[in-house]
Protein backbone atom coordinates (compact mmCIF):
# COMPACT_ATOMS: atom_id res chain seq x y z
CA UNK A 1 127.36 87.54 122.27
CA UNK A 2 123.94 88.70 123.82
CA UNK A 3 124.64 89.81 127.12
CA UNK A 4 121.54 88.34 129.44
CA UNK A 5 120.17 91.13 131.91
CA UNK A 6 118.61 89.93 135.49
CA UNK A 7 115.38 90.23 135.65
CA UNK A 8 114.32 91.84 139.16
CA UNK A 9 111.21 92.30 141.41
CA UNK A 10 110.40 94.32 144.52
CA UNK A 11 108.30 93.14 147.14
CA UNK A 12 107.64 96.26 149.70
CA UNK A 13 107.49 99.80 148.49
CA UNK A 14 107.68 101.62 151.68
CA UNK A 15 110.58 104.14 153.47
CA UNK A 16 113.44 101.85 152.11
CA UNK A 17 112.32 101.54 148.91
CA UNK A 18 113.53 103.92 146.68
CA UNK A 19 117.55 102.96 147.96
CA UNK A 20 116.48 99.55 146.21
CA UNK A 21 115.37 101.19 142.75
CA UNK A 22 118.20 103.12 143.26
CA UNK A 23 120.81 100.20 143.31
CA UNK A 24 118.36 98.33 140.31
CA UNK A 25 119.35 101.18 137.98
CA UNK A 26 122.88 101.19 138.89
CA UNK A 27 123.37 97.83 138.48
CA UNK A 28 121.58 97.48 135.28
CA UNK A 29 119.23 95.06 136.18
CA UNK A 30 115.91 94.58 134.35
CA UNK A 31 112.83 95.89 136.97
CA UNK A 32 110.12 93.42 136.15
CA UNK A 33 107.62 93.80 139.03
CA UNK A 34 106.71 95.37 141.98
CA UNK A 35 104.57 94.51 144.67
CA UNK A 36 102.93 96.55 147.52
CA UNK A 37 99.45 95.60 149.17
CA UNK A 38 98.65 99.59 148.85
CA UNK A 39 98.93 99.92 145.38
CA UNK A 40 99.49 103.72 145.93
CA UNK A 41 103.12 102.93 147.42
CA UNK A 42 104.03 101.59 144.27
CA UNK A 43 102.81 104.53 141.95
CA UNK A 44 104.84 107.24 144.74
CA UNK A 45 107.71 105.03 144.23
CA UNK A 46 107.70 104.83 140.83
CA UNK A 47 107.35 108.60 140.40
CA UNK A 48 110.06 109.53 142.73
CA UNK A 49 112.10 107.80 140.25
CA UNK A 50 110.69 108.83 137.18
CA UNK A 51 109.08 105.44 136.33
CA UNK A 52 105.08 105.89 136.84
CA UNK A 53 105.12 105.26 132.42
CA UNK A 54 107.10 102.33 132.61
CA UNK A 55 104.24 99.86 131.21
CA UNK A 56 107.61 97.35 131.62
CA UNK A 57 106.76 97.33 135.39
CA UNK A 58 104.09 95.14 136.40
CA UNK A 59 101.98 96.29 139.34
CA UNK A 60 100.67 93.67 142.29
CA UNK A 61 98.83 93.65 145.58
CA UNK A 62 99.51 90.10 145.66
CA UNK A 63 103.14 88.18 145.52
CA UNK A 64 102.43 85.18 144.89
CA UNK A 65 100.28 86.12 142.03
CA UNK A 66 103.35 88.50 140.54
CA UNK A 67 105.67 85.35 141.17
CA UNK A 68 103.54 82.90 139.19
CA UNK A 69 103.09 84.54 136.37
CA UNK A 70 106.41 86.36 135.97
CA UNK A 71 108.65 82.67 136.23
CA UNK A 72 111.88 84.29 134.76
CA UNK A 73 112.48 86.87 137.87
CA UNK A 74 115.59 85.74 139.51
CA UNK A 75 116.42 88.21 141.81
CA UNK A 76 113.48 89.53 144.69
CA UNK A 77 114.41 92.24 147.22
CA UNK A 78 111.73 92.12 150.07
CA UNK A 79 111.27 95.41 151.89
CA UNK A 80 107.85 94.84 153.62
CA UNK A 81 107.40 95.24 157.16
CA UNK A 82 109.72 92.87 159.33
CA UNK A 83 107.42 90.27 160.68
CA UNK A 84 106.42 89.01 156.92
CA UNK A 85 110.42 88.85 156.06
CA UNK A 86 110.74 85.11 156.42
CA UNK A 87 107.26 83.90 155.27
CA UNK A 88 108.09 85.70 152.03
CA UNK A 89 111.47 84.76 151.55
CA UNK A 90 110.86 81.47 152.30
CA UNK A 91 108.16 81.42 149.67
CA UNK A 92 110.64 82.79 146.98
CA UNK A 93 113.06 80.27 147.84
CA UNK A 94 111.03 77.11 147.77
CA UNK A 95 110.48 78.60 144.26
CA UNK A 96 114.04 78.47 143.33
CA UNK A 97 114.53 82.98 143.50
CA UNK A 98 117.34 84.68 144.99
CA UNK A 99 116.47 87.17 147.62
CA UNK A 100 117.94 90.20 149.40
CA UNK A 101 116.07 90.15 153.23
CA UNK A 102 115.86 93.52 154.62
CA UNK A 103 116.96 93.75 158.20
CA UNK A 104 115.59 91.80 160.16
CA UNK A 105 115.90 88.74 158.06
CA UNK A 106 113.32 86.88 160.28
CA UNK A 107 111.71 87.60 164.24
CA UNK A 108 112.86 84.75 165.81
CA UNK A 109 115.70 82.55 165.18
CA UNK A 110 113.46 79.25 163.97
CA UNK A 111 112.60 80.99 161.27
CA UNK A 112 116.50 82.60 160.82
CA UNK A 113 117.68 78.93 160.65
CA UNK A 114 114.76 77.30 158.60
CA UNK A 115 115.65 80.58 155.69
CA UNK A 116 119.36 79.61 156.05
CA UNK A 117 118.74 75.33 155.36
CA UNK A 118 116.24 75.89 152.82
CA UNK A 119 118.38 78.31 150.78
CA UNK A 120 121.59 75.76 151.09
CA UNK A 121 119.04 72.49 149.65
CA UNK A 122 117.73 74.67 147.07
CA UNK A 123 120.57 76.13 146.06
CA UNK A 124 120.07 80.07 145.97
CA UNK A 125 121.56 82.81 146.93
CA UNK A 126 120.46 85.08 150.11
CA UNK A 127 121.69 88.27 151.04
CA UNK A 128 120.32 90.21 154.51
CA UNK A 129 120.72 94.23 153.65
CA UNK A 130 123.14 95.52 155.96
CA UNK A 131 124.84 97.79 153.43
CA UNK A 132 126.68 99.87 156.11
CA UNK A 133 129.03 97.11 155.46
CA UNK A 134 130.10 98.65 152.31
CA UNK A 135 130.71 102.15 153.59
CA UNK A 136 134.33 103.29 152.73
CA UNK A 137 135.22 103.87 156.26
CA UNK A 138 133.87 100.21 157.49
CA UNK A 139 135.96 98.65 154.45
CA UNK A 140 138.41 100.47 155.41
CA UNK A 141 138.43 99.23 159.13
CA UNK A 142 137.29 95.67 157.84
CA UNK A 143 140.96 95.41 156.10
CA UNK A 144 143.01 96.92 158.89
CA UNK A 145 141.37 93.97 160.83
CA UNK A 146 141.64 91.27 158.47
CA UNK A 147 145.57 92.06 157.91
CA UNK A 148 145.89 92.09 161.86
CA UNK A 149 147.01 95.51 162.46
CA UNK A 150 144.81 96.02 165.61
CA UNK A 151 146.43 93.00 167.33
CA UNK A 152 144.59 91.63 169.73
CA UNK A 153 140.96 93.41 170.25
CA UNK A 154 140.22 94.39 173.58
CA UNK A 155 136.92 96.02 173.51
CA UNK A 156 134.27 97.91 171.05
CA UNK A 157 131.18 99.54 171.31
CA UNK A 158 128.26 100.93 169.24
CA UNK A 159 126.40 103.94 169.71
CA UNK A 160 122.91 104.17 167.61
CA UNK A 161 121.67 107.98 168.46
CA UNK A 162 119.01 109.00 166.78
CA UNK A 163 115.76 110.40 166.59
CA UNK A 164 111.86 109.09 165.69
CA UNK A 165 109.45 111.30 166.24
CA UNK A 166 105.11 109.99 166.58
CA UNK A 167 104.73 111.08 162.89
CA UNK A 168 107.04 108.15 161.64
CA UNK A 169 105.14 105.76 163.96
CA UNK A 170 101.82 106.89 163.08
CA UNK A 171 102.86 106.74 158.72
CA UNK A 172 103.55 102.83 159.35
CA UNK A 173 101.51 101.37 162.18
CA UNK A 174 103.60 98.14 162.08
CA UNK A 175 106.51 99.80 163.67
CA UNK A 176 107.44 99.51 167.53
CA UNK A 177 104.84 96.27 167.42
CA UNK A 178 105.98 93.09 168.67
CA UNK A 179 104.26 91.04 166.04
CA UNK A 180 105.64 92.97 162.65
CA UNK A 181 108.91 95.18 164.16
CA UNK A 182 110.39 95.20 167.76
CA UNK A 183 112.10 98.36 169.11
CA UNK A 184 115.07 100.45 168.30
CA UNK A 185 117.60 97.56 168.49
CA UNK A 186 115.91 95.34 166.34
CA UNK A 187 115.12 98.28 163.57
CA UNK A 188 117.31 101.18 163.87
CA UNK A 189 120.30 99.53 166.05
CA UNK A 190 120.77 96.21 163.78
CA UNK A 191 122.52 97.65 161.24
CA UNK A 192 125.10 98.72 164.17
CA UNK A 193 124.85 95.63 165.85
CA UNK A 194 126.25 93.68 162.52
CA UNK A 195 128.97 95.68 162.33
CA UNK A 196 130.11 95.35 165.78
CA UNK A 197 130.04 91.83 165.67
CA UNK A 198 131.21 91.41 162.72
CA UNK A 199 134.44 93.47 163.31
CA UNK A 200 134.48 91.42 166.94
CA UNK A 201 134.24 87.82 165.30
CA UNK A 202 131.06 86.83 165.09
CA UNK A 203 131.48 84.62 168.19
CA UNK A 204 129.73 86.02 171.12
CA UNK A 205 129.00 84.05 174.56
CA UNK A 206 127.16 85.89 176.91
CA UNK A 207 124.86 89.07 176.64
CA UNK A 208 123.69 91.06 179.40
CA UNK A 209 120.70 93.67 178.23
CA UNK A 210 118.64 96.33 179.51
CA UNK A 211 115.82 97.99 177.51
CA UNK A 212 113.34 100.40 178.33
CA UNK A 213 110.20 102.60 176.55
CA UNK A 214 111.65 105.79 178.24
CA UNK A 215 109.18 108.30 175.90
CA UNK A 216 107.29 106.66 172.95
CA UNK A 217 104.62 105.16 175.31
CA UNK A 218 102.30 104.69 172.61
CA UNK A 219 104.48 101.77 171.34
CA UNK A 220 104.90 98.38 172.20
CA UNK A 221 108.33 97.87 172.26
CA UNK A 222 111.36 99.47 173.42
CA UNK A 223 113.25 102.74 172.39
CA UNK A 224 116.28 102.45 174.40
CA UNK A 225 118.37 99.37 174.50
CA UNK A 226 121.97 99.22 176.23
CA UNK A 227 123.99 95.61 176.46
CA UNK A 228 126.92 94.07 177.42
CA UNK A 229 128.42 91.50 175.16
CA UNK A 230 131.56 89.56 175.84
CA UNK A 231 132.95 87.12 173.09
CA UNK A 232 134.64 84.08 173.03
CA UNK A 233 138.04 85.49 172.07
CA UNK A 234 137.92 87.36 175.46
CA UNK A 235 137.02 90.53 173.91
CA UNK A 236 134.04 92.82 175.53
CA UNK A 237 131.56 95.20 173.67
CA UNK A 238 128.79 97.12 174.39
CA UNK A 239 125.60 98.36 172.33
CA UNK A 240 123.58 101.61 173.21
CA UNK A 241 120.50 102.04 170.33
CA UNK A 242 117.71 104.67 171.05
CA UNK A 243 115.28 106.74 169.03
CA UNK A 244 115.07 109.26 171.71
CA UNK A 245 117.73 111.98 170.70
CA UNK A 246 116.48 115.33 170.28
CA UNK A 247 115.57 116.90 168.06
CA UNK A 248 117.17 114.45 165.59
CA UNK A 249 119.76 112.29 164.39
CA UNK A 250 122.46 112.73 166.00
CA UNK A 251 125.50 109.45 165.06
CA UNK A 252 125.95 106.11 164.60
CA UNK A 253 129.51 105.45 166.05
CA UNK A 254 131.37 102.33 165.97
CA UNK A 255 134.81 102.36 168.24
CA UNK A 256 136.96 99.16 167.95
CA UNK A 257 140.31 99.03 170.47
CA UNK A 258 143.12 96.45 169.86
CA UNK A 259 146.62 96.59 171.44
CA UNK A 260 148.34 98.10 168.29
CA UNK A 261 145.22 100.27 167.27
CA UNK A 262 142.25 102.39 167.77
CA UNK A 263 139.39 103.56 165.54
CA UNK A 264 136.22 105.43 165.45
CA UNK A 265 133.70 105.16 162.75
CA UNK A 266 131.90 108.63 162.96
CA UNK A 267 128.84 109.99 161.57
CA UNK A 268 125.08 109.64 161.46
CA UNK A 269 125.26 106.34 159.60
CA UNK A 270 129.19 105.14 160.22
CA UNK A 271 130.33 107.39 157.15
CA UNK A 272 133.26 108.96 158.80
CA UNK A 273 136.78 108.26 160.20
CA UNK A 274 137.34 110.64 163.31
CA UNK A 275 139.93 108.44 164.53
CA UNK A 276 142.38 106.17 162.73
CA UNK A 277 145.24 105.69 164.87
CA UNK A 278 147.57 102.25 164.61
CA UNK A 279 150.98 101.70 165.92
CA UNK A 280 152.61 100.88 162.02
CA UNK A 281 151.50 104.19 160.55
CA UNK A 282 152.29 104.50 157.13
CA UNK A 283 152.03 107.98 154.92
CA UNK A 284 148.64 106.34 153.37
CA UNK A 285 147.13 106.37 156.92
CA UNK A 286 147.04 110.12 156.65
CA UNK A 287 144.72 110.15 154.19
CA UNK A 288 142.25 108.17 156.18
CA UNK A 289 142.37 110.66 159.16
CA UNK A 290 139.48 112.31 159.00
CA UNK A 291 138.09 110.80 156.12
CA UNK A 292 134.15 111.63 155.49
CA UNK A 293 131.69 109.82 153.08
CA UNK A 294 128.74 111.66 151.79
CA UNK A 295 125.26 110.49 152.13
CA UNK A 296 121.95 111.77 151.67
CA UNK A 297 120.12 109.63 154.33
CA UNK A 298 120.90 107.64 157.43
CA UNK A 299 120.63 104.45 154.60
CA UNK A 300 123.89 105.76 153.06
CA UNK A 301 125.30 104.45 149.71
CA UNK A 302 126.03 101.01 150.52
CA UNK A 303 122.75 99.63 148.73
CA UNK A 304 123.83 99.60 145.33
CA UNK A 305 127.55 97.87 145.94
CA UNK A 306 125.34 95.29 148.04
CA UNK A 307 123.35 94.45 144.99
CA UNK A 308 126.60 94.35 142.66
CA UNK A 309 128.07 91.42 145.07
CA UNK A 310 124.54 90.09 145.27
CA UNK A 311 124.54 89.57 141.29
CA UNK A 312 128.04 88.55 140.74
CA UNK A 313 127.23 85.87 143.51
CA UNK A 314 124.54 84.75 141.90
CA UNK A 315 126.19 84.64 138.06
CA UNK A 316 129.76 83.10 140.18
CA UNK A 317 128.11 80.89 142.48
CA UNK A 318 129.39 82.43 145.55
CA UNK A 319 128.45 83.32 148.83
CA UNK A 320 127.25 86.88 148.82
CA UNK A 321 129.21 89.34 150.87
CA UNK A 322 126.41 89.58 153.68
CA UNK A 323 124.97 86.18 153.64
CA UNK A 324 122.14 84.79 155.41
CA UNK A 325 124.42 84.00 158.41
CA UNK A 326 125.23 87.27 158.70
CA UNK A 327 121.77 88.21 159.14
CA UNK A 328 121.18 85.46 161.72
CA UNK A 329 124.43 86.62 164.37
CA UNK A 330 122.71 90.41 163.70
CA UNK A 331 119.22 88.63 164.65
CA UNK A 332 120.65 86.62 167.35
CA UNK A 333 122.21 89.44 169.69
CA UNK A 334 119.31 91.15 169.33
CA UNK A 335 117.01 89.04 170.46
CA UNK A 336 119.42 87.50 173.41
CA UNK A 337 118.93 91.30 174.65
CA UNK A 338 115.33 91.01 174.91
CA UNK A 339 115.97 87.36 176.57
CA UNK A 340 118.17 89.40 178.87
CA UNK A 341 115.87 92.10 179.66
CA UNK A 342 112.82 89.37 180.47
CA UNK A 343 114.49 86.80 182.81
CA UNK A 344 116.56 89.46 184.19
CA UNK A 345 119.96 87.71 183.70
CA UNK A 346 122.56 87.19 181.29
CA UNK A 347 121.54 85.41 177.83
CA UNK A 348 124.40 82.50 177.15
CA UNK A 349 124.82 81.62 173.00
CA UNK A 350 124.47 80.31 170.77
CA UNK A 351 120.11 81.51 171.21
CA UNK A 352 118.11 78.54 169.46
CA UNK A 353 114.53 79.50 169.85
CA UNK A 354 113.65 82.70 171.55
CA UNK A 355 111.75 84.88 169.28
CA UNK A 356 108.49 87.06 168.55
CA UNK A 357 106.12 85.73 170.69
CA UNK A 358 108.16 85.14 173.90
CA UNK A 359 108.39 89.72 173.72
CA UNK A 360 105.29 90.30 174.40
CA UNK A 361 104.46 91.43 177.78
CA UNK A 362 108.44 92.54 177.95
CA UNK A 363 107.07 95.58 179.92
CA UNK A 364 104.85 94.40 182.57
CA UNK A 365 107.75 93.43 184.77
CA UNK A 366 108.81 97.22 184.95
């Protein structure tokens, strides 16, 4: 019997691009079209991967265009810049396409929760990219956790340290604007945030934020954010994202404490176990002591298992592994920090409608 390949198509063909083609070859899928509104992204993207002949690949400015006249795509990735995430992937769901969002699925939370009901009464799949979720050392982590050996979690924190110079500012003007991007927390940190809620429960109640534009004063938004997050469970976290390191990159650290264990995620992109200590060691623990993932990027390599559950979700009719609700709690903390940060008290969840619009002018109060 015929095996059927998925036919693909990539909207966005920018920084985070080539991790996408990357995890299309791996999983086999058929790359149909690609879409960029500077056709000259596409043809550097296609290069770097050794795919500027493929005649296969159809080339657009325009997605709607590539969508209507290439019906049989059923899986879109859309890696444009943030603020056209939800007008995009709301388009390719009213049309019956699967989509993987990357972060931020949306800028405000109306537009989070409109993604998430139109997606259940249509029926398709949708997937927000936080692949750190698939690093070995979060998996790992994710299991101790889900088989209780922590007990009962006390506190966590993430630390997002890292470096962005002018340059990568000035080669995407979209970035640090209100309108298409939002600071640190809301691009680098995200990814961070996900996981620490995630690994927390997912059920936060208050936030407390402070953010600041400490050196990049030619953006909009901010490039420090610190928080103070307490759940419903009792547990407390906090979140420190910043793109002011120097001279570069320095971690992305995730520490979770529980009564019968401690762990710390290590590494520029939470790649590493530097601690793994629980209170029911067993010989295999040894082998996770000081266990180290290689990556070539801050990205790491969780793209392409992200777009394996992504297609088995779609052929199994499952929820994928990092489902649009996962993407909304990421989106939601977030932008309860910039709440935080404008009225000048703590933000109290669930957050229904703050969003873009109500950032702007976040500053003037300093």
């Amino acid at each position: 019997m015929e095996t059927i390949i998925m036919k693909y198509a990539l909207i966005g063909c920018g920084r985070i691009a080539t991790n996408h083609v990357k995890a299309v070859a791996n999983n086999g899928l058929e790359f149909v079209a690609a879409c960029d509104i500077m056709p000259k992204n596409i043809e550097i993207l296609l290069n770097k991967h050794n795919l500027q002949e493929a005649s296969s690949i159809a080339r657009y400015k325009d997605y709607k265009k590539m969508i209507e006249e290439h019906p049989e795509i059923e899986l879109i990735a859309i890696a444009t810049p943030s603020g056209s995430h939800a007008e995009i992937a709301l388009y390719c769901i009213d049309r019956g396409i699967n989509v993987i969002i990357e972060k931020p699925m949306a800028m405000n939370m109306t537009d989070a929760d409109e993604i998430i009901r139109r997606s259940r009464a249509k029926g398709v799949k949708v997937c927000v990219c936080h692949q750190n979720r698939f690093n070995v050392a979060v998996q790992k982590t994710r299991k101790a956790l889900e088989t209780g050996r922590f007990g009962k979690l006390s506190h966590g924190s993430i630390h997002v340290r890292w470096n962005r110079n002018q340059d990568y500012y000035t080669q995407a003007p979209w970035r640090g604007t209100w309108k298409d991007d939002g600071g640190c927390l809301m691009n680098q940190c995200i990814h961070g945030i996900d996981l620490l809620c995630w690994m927390m429960g997912d059920q936060a109640d208050t936030v407390y934020g402070v953010t600041r534009r400490q050196q990049h004063y030619y953006l909009e938004a901010e490039d420090l954010g610190m928080a103070v997050v307490t759940f419903k469970s009792g547990a407390v976290a906090t979140i420190e994202g910043t793109t002011n390191v120097y001279p570069q990159n320095l971690e992305e650290t995730l520490y979770l404490f529980g009564e019968n264990g401690t762990v710390k995620i290590g590494g520029k992109s939470t790649n590493n176990l530097d601690v793994w200590d629980f209170a029911d060691e067993t010989e295999a623990d040894k082998a996770n002591k000081g266990l180290e993932e290689q990556t070539s990027n801050v990205y790491g390599n969780g793209h392409t298992s992200l777009y394996t559950d992504v297609i088995d979700a779609i052929k199994n009719d499952h929820e994928p592994y990092v489902n649009a609700i996962a993407g909304r709690n990421a989106l939601e903390i977030v932008l309860a920090i910039y709440k935080s940060m404008k009225l000048g008290e703590p933000t109290k969840l669930p957050l229904t409608e703050f969003g873009s619009l109500d950032m702007c002018g976040l500053f003037d109060m300093q």
